[in-house]
PDB file of N, CA and C in Angstrom:
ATOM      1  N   UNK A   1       0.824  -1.194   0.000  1.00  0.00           N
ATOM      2  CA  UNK A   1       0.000   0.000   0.000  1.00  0.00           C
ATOM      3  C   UNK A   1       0.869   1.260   0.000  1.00  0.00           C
ATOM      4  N   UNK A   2       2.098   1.242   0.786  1.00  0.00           N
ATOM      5  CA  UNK A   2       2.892   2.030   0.681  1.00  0.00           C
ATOM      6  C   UNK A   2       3.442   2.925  -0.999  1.00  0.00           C
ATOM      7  N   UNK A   3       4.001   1.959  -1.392  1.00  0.00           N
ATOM      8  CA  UNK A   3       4.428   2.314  -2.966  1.00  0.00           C
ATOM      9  C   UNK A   3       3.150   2.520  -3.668  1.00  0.00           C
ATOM     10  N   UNK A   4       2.070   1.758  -3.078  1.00  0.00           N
ATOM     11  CA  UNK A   4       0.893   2.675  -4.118  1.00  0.00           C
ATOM     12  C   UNK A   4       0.586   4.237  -3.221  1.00  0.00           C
ATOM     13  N   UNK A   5       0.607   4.422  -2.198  1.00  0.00           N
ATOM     14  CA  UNK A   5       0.601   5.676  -1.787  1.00  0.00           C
ATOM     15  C   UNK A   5       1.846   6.782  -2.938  1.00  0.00           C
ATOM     16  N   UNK A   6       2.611   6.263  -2.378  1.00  0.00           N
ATOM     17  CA  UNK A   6       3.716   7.163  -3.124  1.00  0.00           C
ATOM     18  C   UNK A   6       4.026   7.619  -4.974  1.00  0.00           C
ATOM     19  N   UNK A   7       2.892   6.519  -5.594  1.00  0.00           N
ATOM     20  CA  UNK A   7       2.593   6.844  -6.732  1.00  0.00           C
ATOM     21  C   UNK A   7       1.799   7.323  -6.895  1.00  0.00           C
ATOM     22  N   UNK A   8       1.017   7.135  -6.071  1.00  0.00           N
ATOM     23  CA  UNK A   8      -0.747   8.274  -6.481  1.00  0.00           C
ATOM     24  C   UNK A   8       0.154   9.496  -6.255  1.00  0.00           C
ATOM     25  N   UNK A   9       0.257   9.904  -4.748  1.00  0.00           N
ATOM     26  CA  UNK A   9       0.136  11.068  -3.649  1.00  0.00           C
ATOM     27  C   UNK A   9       2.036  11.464  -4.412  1.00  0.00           C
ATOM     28  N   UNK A  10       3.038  11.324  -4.896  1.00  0.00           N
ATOM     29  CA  UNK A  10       4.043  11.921  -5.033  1.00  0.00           C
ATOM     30  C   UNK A  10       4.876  12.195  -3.977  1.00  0.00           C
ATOM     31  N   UNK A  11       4.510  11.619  -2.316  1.00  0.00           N
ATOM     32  CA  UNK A  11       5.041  11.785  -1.486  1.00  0.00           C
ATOM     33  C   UNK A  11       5.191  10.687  -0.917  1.00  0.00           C
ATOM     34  N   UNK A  12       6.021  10.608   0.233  1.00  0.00           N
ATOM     35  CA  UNK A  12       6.017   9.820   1.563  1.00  0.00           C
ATOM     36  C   UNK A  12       4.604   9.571   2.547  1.00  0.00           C
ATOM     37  N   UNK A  13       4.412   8.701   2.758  1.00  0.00           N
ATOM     38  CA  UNK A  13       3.688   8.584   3.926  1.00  0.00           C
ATOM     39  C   UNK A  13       4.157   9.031   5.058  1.00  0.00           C
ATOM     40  N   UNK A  14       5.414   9.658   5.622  1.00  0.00           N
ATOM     41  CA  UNK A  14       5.736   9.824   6.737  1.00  0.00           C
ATOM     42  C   UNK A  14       6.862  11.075   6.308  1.00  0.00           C
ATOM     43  N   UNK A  15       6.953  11.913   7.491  1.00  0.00           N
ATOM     44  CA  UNK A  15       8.392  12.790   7.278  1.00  0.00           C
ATOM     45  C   UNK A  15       9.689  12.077   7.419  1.00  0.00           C
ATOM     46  N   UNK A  16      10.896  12.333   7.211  1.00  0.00           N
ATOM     47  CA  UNK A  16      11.897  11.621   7.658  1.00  0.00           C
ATOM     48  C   UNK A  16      12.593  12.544   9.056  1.00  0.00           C
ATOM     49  N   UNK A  17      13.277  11.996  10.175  1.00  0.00           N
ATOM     50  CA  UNK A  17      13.520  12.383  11.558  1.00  0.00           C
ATOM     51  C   UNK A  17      13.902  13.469  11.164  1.00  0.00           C
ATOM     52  N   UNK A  18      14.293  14.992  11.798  1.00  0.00           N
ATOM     53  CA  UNK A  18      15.282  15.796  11.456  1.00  0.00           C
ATOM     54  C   UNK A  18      15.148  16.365  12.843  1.00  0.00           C
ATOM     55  N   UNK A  19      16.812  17.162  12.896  1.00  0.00           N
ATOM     56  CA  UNK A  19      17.013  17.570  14.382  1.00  0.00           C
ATOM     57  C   UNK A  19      17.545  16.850  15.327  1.00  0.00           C
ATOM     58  N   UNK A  20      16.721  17.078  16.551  1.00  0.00           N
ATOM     59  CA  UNK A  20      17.161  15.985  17.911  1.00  0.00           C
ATOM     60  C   UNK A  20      16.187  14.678  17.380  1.00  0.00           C
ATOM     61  N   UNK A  21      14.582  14.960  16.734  1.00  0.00           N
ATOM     62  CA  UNK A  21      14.608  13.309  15.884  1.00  0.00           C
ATOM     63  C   UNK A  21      15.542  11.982  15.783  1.00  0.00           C
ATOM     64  N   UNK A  22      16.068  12.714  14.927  1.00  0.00           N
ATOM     65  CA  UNK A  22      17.513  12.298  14.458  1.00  0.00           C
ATOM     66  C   UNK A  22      18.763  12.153  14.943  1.00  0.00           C
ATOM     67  N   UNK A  23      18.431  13.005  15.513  1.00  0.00           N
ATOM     68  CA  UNK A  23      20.090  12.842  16.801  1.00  0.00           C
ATOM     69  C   UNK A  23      19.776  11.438  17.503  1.00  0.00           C
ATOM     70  N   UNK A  24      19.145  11.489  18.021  1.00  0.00           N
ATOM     71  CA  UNK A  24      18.042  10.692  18.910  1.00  0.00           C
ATOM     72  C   UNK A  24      17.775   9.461  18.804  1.00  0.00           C
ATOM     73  N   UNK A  25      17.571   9.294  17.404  1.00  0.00           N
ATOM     74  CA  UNK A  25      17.545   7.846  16.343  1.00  0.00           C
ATOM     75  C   UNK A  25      18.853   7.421  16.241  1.00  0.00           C
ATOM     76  N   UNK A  26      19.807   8.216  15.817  1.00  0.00           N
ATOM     77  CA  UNK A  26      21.381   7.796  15.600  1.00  0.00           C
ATOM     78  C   UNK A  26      22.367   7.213  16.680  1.00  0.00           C
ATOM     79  N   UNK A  27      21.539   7.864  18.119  1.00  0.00           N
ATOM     80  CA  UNK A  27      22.182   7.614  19.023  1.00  0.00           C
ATOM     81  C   UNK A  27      21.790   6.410  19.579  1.00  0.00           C
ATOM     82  N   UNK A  28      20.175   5.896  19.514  1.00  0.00           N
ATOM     83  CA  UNK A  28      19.893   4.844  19.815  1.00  0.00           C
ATOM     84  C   UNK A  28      20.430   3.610  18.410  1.00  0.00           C
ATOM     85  N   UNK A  29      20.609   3.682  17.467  1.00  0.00           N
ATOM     86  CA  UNK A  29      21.364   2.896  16.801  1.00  0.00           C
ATOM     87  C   UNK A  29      22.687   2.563  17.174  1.00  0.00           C
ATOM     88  N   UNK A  30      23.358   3.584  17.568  1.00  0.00           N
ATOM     89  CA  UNK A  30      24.977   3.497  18.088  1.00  0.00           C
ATOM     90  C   UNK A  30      24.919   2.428  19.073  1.00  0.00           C
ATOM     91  N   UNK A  31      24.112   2.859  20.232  1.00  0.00           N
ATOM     92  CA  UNK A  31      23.896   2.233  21.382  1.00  0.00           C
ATOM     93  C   UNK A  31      23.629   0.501  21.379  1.00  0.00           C
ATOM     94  N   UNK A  32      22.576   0.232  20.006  1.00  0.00           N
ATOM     95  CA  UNK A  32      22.175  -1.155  19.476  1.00  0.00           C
ATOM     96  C   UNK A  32      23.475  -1.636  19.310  1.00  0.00           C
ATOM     97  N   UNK A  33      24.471  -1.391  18.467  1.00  0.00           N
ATOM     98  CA  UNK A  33      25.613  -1.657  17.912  1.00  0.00           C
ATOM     99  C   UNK A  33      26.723  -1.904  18.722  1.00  0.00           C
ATOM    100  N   UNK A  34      26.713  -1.016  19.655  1.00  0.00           N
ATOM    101  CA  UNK A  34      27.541  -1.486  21.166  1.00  0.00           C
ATOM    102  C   UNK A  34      27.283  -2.471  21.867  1.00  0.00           C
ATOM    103  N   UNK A  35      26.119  -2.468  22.093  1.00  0.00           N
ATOM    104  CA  UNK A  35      25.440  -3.756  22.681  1.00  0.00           C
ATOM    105  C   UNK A  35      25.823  -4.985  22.130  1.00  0.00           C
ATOM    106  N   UNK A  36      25.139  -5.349  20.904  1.00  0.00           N
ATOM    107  CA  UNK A  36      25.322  -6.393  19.974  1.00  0.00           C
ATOM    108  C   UNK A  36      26.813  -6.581  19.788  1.00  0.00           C
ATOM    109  N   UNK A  37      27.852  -6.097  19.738  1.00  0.00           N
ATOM    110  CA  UNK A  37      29.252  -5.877  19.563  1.00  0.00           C
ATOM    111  C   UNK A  37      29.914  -6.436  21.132  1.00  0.00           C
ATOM    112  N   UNK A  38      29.385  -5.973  21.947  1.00  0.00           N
ATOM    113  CA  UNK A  38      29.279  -6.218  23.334  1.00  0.00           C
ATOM    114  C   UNK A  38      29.065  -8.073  23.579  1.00  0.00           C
ATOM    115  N   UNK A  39      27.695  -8.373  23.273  1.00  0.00           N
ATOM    116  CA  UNK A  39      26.967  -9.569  23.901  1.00  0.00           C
ATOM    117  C   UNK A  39      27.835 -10.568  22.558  1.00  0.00           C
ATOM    118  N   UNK A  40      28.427 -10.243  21.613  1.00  0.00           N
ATOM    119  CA  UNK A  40      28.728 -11.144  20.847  1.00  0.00           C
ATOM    120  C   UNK A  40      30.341 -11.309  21.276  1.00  0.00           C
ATOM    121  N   UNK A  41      31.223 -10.600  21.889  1.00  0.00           N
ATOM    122  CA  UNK A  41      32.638 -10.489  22.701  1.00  0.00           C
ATOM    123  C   UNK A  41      32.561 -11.713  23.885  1.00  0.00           C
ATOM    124  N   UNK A  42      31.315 -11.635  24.183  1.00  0.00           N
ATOM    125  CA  UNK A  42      30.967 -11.855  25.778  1.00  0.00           C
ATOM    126  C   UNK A  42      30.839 -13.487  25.243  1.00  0.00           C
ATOM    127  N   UNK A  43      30.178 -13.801  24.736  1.00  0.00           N
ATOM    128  CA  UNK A  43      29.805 -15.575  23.754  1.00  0.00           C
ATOM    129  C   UNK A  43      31.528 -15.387  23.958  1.00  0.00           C
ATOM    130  N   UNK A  44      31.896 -15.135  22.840  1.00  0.00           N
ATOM    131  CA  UNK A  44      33.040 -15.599  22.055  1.00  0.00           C
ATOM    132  C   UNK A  44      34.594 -15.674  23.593  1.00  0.00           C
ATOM    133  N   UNK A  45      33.820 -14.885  24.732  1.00  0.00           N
ATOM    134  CA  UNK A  45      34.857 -14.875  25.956  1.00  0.00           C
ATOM    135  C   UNK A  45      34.449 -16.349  26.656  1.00  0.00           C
ATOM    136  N   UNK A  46      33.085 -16.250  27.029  1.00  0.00           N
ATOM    137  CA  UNK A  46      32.842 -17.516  27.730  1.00  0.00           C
ATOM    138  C   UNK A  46      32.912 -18.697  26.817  1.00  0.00           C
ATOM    139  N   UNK A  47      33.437 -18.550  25.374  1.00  0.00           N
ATOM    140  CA  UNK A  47      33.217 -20.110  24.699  1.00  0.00           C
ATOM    141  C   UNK A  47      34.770 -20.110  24.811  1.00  0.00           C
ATOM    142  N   UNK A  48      35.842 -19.381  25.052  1.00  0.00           N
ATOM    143  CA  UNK A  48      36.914 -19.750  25.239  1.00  0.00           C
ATOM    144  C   UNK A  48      37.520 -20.057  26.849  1.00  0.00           C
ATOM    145  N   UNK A  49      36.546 -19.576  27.712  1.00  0.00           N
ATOM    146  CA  UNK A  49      36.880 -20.015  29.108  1.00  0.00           C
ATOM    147  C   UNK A  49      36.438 -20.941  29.192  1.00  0.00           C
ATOM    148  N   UNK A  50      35.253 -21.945  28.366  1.00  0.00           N
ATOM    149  CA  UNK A  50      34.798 -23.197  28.639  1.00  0.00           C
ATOM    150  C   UNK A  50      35.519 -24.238  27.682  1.00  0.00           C
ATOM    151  N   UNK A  51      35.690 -23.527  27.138  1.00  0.00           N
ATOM    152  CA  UNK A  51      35.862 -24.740  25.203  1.00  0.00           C
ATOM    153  C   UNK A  51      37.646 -25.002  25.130  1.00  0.00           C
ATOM    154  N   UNK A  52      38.148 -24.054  26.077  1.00  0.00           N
ATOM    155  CA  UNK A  52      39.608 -24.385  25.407  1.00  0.00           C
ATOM    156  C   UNK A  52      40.610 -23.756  26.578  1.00  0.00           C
TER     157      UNK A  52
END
């Protein structure tokens, strides 16, 4: 429904973030990425304190 919105109407269905939006969004992505970067260190620590 989307892409048929955007062919009728010539626009977006939504604005895109701008500002602290966006600041805001970027920072909670960073934060995802630390994490995940984080919890995947943490596997790869405890599979070598158990495995070897």
């Amino acid at each position: 429904m989307c892409a048929y919105n955007v062919r009728q109407r010539q626009t977006l269905d939504h604005d895109p973030a701008t500002g602290p939006d966006r600041r805001r969004d970027r920072l909670r992505e960073l934060g995802l990425w630390l994490f995940g970067a984080t919890a995947l260190y943490l596997v790869y620590w405890v599979a070598r304190r158990i495995l070897f």
